[in-house]
C-alpha atoms as a PDB file:
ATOM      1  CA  UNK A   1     -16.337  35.686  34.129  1.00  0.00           C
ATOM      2  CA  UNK A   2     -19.935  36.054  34.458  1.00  0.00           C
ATOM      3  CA  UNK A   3     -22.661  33.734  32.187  1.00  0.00           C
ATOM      4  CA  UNK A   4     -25.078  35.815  30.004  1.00  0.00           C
ATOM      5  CA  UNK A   5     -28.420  34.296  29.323  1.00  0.00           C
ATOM      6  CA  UNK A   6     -28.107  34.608  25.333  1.00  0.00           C
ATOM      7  CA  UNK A   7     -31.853  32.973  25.182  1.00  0.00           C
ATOM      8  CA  UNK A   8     -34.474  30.125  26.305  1.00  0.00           C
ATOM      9  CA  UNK A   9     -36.896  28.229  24.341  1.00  0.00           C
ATOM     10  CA  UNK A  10     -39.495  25.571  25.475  1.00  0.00           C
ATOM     11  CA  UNK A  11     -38.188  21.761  26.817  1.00  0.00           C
ATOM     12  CA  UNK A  12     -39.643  20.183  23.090  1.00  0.00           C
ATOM     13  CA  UNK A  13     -37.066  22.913  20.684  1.00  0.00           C
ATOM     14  CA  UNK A  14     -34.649  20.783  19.515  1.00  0.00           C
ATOM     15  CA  UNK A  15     -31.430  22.600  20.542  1.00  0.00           C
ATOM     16  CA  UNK A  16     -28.829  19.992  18.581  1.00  0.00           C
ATOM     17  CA  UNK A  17     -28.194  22.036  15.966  1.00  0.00           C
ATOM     18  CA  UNK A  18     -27.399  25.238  17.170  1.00  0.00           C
ATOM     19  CA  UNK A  19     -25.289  23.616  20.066  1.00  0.00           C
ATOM     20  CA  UNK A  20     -23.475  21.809  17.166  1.00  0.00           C
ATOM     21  CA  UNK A  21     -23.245  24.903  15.092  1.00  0.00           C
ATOM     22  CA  UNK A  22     -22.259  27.054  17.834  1.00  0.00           C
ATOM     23  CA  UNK A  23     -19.014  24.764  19.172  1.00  0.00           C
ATOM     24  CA  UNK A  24     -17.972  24.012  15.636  1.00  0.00           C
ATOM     25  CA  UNK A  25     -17.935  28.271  15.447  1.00  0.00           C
ATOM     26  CA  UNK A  26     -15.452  27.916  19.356  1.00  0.00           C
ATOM     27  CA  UNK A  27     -18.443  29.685  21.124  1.00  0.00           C
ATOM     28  CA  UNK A  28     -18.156  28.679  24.834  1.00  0.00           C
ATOM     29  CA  UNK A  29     -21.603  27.862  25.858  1.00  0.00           C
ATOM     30  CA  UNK A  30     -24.432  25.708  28.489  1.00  0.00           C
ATOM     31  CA  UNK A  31     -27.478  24.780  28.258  1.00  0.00           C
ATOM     32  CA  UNK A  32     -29.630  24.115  31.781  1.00  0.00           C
ATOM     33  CA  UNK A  33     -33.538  23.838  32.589  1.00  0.00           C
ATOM     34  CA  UNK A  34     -35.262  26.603  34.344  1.00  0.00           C
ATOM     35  CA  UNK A  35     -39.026  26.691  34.939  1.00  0.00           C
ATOM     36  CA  UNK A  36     -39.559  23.952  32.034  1.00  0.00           C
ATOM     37  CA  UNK A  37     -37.695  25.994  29.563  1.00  0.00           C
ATOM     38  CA  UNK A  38     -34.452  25.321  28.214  1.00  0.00           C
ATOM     39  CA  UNK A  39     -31.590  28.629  29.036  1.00  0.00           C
ATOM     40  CA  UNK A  40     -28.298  28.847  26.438  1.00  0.00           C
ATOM     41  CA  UNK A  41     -26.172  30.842  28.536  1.00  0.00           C
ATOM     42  CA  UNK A  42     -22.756  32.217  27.160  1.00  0.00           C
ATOM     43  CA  UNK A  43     -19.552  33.705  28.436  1.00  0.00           C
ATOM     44  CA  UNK A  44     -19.697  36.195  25.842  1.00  0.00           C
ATOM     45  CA  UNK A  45     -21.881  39.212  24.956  1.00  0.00           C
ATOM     46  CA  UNK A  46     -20.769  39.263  21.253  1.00  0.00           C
ATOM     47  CA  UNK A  47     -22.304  35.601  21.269  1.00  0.00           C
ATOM     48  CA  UNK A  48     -25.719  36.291  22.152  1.00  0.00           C
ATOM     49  CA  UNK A  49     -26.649  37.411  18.791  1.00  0.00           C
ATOM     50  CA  UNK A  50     -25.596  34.821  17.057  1.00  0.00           C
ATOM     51  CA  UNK A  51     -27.241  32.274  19.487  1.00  0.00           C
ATOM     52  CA  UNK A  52     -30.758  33.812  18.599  1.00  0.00           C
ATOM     53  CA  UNK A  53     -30.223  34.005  15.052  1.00  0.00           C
ATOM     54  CA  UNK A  54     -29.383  30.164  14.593  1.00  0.00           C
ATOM     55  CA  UNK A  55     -32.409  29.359  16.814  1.00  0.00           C
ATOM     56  CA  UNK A  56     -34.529  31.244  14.207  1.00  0.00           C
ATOM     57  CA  UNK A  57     -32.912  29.630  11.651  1.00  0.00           C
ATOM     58  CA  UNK A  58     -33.424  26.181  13.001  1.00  0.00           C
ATOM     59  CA  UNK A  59     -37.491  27.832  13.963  1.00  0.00           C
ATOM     60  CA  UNK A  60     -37.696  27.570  10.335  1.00  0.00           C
ATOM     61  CA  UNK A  61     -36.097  24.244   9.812  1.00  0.00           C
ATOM     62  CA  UNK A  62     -32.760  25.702   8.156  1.00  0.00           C
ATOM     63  CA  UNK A  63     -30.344  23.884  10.735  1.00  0.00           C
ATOM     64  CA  UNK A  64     -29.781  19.998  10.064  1.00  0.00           C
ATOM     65  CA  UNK A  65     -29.172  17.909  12.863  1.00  0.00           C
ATOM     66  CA  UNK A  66     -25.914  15.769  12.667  1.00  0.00           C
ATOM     67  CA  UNK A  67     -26.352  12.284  12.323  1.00  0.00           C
ATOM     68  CA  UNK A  68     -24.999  10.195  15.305  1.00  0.00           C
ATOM     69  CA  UNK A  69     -23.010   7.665  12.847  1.00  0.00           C
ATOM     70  CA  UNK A  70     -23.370   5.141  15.972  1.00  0.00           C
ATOM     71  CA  UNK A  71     -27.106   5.222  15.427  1.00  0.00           C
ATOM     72  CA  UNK A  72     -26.809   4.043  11.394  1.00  0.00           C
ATOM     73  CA  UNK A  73     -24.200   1.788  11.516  1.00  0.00           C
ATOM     74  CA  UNK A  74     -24.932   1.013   8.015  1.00  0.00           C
ATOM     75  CA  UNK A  75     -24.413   4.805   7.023  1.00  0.00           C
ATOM     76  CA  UNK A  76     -21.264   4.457   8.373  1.00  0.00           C
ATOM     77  CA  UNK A  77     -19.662   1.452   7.295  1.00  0.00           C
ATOM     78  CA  UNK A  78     -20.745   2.443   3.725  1.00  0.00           C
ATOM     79  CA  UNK A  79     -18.752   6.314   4.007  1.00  0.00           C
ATOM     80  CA  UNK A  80     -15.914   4.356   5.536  1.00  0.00           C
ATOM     81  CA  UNK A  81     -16.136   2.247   2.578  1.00  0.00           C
ATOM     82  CA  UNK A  82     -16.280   4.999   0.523  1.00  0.00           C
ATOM     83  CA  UNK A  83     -13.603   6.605   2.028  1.00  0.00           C
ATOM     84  CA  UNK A  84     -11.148   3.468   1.692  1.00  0.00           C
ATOM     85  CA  UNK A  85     -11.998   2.984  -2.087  1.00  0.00           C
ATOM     86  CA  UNK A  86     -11.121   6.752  -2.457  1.00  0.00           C
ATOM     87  CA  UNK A  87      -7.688   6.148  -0.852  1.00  0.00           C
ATOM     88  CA  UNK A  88      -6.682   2.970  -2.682  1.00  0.00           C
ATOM     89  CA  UNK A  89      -7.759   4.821  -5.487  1.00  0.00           C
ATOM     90  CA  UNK A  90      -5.142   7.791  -4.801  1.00  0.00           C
ATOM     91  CA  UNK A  91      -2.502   4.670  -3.583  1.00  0.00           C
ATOM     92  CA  UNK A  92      -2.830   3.125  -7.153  1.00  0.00           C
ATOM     93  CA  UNK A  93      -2.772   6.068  -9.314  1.00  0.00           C
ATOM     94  CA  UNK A  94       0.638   6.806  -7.200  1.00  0.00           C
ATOM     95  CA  UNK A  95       1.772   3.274  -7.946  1.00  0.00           C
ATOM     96  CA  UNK A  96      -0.042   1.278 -10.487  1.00  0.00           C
ATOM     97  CA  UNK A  97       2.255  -1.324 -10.991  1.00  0.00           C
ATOM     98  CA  UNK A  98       2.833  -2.859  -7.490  1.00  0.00           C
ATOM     99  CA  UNK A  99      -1.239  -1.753  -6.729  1.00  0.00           C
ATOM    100  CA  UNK A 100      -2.161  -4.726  -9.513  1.00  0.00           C
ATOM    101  CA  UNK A 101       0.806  -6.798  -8.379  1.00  0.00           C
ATOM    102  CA  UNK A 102      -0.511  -6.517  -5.223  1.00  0.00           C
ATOM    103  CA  UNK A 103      -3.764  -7.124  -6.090  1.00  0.00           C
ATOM    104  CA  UNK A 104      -3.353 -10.459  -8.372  1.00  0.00           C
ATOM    105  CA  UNK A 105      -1.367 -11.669  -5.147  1.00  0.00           C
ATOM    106  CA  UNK A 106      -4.334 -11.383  -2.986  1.00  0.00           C
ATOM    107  CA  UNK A 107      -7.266 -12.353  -5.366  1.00  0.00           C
ATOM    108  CA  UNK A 108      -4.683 -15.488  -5.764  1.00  0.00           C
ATOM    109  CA  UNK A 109      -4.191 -15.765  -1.822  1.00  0.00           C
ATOM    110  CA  UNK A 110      -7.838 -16.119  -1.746  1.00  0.00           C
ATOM    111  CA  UNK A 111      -8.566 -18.802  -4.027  1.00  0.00           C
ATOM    112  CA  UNK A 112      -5.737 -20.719  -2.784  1.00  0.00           C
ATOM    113  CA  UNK A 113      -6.447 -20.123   1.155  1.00  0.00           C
ATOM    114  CA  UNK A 114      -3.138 -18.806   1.819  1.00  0.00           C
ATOM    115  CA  UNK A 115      -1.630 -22.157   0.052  1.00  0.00           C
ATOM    116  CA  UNK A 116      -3.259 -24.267   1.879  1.00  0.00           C
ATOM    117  CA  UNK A 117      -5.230 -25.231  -1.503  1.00  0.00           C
ATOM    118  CA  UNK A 118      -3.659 -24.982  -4.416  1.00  0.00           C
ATOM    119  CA  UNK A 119      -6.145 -27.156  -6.325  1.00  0.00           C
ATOM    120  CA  UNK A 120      -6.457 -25.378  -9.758  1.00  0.00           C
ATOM    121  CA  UNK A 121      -3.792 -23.364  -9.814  1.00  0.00           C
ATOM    122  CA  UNK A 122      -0.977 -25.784 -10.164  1.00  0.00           C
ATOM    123  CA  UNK A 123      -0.467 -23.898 -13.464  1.00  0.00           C
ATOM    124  CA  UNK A 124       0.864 -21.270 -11.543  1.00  0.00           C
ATOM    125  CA  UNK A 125       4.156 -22.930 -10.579  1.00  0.00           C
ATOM    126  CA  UNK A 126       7.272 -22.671 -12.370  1.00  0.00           C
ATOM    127  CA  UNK A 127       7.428 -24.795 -15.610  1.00  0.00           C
ATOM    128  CA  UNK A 128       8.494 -28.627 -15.089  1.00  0.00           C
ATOM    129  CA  UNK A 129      11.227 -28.433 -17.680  1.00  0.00           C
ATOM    130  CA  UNK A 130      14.464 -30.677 -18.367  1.00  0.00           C
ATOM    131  CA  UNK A 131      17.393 -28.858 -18.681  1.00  0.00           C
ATOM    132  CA  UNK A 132      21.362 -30.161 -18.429  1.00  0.00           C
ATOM    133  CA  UNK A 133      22.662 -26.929 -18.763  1.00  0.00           C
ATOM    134  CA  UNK A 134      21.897 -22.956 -17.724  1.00  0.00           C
ATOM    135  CA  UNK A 135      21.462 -22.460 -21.388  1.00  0.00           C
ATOM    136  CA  UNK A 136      19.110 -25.085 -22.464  1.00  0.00           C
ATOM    137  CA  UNK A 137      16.382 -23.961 -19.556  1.00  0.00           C
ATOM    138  CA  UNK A 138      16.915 -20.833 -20.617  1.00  0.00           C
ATOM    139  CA  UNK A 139      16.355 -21.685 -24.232  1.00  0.00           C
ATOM    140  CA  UNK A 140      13.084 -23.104 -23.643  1.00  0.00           C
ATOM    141  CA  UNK A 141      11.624 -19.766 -21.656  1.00  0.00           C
ATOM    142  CA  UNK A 142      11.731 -18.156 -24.800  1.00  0.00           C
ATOM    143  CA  UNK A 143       8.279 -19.794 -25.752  1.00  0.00           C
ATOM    144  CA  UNK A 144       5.816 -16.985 -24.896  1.00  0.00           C
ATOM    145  CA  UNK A 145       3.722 -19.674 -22.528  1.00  0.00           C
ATOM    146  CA  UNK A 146       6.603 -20.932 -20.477  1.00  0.00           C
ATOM    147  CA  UNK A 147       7.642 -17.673 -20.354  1.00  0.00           C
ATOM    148  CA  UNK A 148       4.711 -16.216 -18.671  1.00  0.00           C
ATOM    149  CA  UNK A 149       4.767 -19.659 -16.110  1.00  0.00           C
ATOM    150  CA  UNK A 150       8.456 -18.437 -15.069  1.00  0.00           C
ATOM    151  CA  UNK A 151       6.983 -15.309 -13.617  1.00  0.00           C
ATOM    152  CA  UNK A 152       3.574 -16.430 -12.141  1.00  0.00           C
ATOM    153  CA  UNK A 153       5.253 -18.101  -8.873  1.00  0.00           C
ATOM    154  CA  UNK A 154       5.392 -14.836  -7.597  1.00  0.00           C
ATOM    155  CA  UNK A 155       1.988 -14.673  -7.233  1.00  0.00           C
ATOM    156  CA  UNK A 156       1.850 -17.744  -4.687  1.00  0.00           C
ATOM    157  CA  UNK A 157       2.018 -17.299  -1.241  1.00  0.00           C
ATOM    158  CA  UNK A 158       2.502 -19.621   1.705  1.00  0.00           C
ATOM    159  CA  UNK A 159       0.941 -18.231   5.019  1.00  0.00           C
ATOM    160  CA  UNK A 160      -0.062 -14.498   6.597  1.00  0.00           C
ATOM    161  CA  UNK A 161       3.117 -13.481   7.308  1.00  0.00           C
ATOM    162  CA  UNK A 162       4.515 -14.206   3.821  1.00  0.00           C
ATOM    163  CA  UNK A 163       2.372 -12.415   2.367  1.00  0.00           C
ATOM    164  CA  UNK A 164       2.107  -9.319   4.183  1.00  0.00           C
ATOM    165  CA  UNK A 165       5.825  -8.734   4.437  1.00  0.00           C
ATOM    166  CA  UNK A 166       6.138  -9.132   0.448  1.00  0.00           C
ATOM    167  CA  UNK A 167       3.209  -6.561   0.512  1.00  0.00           C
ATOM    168  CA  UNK A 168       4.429  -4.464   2.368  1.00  0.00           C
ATOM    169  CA  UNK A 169       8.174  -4.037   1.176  1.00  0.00           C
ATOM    170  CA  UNK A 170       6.708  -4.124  -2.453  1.00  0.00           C
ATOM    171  CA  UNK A 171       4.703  -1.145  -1.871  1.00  0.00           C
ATOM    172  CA  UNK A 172       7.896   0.471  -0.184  1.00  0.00           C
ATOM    173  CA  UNK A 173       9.580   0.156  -3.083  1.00  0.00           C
ATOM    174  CA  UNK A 174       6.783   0.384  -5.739  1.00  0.00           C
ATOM    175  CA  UNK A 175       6.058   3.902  -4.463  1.00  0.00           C
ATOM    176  CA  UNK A 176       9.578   5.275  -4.958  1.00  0.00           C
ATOM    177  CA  UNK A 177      10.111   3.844  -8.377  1.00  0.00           C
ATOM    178  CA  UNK A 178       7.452   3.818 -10.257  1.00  0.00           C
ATOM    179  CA  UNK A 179       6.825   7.860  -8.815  1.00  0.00           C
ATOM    180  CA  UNK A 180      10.469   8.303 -10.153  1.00  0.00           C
ATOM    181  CA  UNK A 181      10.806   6.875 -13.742  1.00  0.00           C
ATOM    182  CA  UNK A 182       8.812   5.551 -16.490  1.00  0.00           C
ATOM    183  CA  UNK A 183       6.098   2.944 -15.964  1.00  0.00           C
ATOM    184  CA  UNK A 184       8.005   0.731 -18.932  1.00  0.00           C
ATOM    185  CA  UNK A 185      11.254   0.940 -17.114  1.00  0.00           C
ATOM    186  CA  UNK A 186       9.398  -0.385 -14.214  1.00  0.00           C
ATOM    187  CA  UNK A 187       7.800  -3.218 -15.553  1.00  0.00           C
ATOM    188  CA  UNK A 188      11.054  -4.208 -17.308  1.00  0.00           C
ATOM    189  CA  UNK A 189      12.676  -3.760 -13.731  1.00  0.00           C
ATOM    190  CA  UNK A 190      10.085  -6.226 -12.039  1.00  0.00           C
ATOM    191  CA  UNK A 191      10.104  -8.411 -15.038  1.00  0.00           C
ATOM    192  CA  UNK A 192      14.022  -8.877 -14.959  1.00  0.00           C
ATOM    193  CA  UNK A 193      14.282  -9.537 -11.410  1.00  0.00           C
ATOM    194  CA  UNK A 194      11.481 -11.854 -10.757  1.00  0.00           C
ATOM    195  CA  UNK A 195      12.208 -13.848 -13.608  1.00  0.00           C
ATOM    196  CA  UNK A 196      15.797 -13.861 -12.668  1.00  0.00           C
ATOM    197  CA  UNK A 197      15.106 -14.925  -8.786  1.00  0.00           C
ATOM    198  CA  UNK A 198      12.698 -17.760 -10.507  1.00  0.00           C
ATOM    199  CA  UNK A 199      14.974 -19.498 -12.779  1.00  0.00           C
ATOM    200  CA  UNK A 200      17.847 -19.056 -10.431  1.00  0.00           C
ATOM    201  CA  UNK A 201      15.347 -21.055  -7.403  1.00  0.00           C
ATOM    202  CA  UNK A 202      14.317 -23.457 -10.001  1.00  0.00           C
ATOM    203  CA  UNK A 203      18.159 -24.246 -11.493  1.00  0.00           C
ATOM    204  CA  UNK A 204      19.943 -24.639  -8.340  1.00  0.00           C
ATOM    205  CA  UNK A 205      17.405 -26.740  -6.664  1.00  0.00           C
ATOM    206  CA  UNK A 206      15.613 -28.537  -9.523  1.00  0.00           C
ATOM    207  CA  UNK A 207      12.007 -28.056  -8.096  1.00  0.00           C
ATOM    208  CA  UNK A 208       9.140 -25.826  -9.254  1.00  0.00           C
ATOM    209  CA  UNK A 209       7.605 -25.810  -5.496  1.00  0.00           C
ATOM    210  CA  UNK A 210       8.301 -22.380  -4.560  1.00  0.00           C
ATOM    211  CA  UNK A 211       6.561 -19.529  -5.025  1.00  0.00           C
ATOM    212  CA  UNK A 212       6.340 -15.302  -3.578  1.00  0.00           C
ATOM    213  CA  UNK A 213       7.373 -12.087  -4.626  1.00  0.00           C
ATOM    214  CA  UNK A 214      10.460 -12.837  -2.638  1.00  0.00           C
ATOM    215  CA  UNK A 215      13.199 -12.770  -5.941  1.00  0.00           C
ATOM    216  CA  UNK A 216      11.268  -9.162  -7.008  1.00  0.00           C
ATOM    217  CA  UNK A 217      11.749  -7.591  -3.674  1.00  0.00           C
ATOM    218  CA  UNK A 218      15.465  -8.185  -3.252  1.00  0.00           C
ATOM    219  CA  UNK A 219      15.539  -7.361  -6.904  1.00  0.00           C
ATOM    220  CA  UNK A 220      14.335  -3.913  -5.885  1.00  0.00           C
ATOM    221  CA  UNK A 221      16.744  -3.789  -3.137  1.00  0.00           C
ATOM    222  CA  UNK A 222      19.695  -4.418  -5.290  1.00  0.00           C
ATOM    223  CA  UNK A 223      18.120  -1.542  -7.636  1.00  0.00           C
ATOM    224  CA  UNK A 224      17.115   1.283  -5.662  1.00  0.00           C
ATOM    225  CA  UNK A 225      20.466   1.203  -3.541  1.00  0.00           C
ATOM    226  CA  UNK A 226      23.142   0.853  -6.378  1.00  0.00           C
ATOM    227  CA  UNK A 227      20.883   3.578  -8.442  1.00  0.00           C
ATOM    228  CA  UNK A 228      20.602   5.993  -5.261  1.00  0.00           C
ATOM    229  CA  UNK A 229      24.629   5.411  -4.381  1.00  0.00           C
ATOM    230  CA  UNK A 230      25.279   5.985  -8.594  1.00  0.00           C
ATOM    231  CA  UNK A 231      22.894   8.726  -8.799  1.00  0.00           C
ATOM    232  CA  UNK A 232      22.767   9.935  -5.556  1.00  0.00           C
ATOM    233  CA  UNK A 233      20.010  12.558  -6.983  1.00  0.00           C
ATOM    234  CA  UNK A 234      17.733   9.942  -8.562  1.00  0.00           C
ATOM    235  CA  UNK A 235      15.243  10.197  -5.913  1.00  0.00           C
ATOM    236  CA  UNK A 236      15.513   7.026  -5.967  1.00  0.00           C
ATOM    237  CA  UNK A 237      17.645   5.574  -2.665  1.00  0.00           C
ATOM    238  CA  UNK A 238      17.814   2.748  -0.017  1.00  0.00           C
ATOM    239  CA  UNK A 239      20.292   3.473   3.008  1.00  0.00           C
ATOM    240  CA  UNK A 240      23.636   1.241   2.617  1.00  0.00           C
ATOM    241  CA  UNK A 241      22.842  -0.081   6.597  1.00  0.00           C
ATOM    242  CA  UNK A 242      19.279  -1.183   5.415  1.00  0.00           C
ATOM    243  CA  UNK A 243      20.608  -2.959   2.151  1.00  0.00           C
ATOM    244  CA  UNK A 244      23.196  -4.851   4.665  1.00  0.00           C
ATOM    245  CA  UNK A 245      20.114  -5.595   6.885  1.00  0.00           C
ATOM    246  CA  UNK A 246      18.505  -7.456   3.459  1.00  0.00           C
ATOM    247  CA  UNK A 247      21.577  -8.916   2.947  1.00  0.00           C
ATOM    248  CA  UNK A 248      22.833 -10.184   6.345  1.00  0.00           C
ATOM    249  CA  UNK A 249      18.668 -11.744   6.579  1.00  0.00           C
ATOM    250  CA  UNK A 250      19.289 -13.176   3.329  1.00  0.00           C
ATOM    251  CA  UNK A 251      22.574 -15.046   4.213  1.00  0.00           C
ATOM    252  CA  UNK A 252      21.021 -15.946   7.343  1.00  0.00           C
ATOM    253  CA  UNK A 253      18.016 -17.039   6.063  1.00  0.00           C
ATOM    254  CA  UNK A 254      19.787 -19.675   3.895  1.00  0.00           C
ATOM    255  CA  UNK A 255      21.958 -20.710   6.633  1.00  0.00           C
ATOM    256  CA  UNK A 256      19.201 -21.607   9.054  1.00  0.00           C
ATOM    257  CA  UNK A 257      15.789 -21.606   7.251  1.00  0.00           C
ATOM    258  CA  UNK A 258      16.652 -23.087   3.626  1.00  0.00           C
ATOM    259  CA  UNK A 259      14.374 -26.032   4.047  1.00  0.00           C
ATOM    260  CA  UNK A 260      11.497 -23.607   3.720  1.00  0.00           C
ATOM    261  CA  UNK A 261      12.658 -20.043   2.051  1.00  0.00           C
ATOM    262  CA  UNK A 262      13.496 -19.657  -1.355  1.00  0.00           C
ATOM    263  CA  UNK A 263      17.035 -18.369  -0.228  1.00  0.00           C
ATOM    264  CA  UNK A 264      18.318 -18.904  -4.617  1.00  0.00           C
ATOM    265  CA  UNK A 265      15.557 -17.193  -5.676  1.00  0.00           C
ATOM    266  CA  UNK A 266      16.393 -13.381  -3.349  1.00  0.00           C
ATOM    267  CA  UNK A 267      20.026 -14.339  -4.111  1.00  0.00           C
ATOM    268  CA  UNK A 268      18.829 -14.015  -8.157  1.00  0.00           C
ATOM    269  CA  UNK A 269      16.502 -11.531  -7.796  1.00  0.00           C
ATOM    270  CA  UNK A 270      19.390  -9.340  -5.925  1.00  0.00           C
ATOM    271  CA  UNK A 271      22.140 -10.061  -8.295  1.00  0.00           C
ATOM    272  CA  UNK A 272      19.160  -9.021 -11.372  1.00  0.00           C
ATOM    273  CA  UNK A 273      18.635  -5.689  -9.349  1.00  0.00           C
ATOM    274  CA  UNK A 274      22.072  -4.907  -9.067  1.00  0.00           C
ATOM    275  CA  UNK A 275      22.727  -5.704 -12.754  1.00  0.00           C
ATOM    276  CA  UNK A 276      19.583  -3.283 -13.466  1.00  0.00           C
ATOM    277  CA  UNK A 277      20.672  -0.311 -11.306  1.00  0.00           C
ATOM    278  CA  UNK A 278      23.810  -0.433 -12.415  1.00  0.00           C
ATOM    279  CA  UNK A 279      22.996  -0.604 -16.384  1.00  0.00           C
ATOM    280  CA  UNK A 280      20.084   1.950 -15.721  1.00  0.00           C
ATOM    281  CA  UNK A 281      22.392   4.228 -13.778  1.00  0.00           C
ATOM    282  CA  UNK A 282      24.491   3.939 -17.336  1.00  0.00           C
ATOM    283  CA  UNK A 283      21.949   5.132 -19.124  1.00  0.00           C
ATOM    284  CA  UNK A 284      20.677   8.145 -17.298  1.00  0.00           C
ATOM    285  CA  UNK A 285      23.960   9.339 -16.724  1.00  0.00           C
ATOM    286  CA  UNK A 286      24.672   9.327 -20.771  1.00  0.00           C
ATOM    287  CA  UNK A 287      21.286  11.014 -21.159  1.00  0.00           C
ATOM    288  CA  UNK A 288      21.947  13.488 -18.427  1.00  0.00           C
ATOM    289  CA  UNK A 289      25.465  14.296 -20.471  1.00  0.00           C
ATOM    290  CA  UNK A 290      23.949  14.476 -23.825  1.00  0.00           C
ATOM    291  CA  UNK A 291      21.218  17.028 -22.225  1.00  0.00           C
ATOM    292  CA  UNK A 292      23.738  18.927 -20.775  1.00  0.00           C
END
């Protein structure tokens, strides 16, 4: 196919624009330097009109040039900023719950280097309390102060990797459930099963040096696959072969690696979820029959 000449200006026009406008449009088109003039050629007659109407329009300064983000930097780091604030905006209006979870867990990461430092924020552990019996601990959790300690451990975190995996499974399963059911079913749901995986690490071992969202997670794994197998509808499910993979890592973890996981506090925290899927399961299923 032949060129056409669509039309040539003088070496100073400044051409960006229309070039820009023109390939955002899918017009085919080159630009060379004859006789100190610049030529726009195209492949297409139907395109020569609108080549000389966009260089009148830039003539009279209509046409913006696009800015090369590489030449501001600081332009661009701020709309990528922008742009990340608008998404975890979106990501915590979709899951409010485990987005400020998420975020206490980092803010505390921070202040405590990873755990490195836990200077201040001893107050964060579990409770020292003296117990002889299940009941008796649990007796003395019913003050509202020691009952808010039992919970913060999950806030601590011990290393990168500790943290991001907790992160990362948390927002798996904060998405699902708290886009499925009622933000006060969910917060008794992450309530239940991180105190449960707490006092369950803290009674079978005796120490208050633990810490992670370890207990909630395989909480949540207990919940979303006995609700999804119960109500298979729920839009709530976890595959049975994934829920054996927690499980089989769980075993295995306290086989080989109790010295340094928390291996009571995901056995509590699983044995909480399943108690909560099942009982919640209960309870939709009488509502759904009561509807009906």
């Amino acid at each position: 196919m032949k060129r056409i000449r669509a039309a040539c200006v003088s070496l100073d026009f400044d051409l960006r624009p229309v070039i820009a406008a023109l390939r955002r449009a899918g017009c085919r088109l080159q630009v060379s330097e004859e006789s100190g003039e610049q030529v726009v050629w195209v492949w297409d007659e139907s395109q020569v009109e609108p080549v000389q109407r966009l260089i009148e329009a830039q003539t009279r300064g209509e046409l913006i040039v696009p800015e090369n983000p590489a030449a501001n930097p600081q332009r661009g780091y701020a709309q990528a900023i922008v742009a990340l604030i608008w998404r975890l905006g979106g990501f915590f209006k979709s899951c409010p719950l485990a987005s400020t979870l998420a975020a206490l867990c980092l803010v505390i990461a921070f202040m405590s280097q990873l755990g490195r430092d836990l200077r201040g924020l001893e107050g964060l552990f579990f409770p020292p309390l003296r117990y002889s019996s299940f009941s008796e601990l649990a007796l003395q959790l019913v003050d509202p102060s020691l009952f808010v300690r039992s919970l913060t451990p999950a806030l601590l975190h011990f290393g990168e990797i500790h943290l991001v995996f907790n992160l990362l499974w948390l927002f798996y399963f904060g998405r699902q459930i708290e886009r499925a059911q009622p933000l006060l079913l969910v917060v008794m749901v992450y309530v239940a099963t991180t105190l449960a995986g707490n006092v369950a690490q803290y009674y079978l071992t005796g120490s208050n040096a633990f810490g992670g969202l370890s207990g909630l997670i395989y909480g949540l794994v207990g919940y979303t696959w006995l609700l999804g197998v119960m109500i298979p509808n729920s839009r709530i499910a976890l595959r049975s072969s994934t829920f054996l993979v927690f499980v089989v890592a769980m075993v295995g973890m306290a086989l080989f690696a109790s010295s340094s996981i928390a291996s009571e506090a995901h056995a509590g925290g699983l044995v909480a979820g399943l108690v909560a899927g099942f009982c919640v399961a209960l309870w939709q299923r009488s509502r759904s029959g009561l509807q009906s």
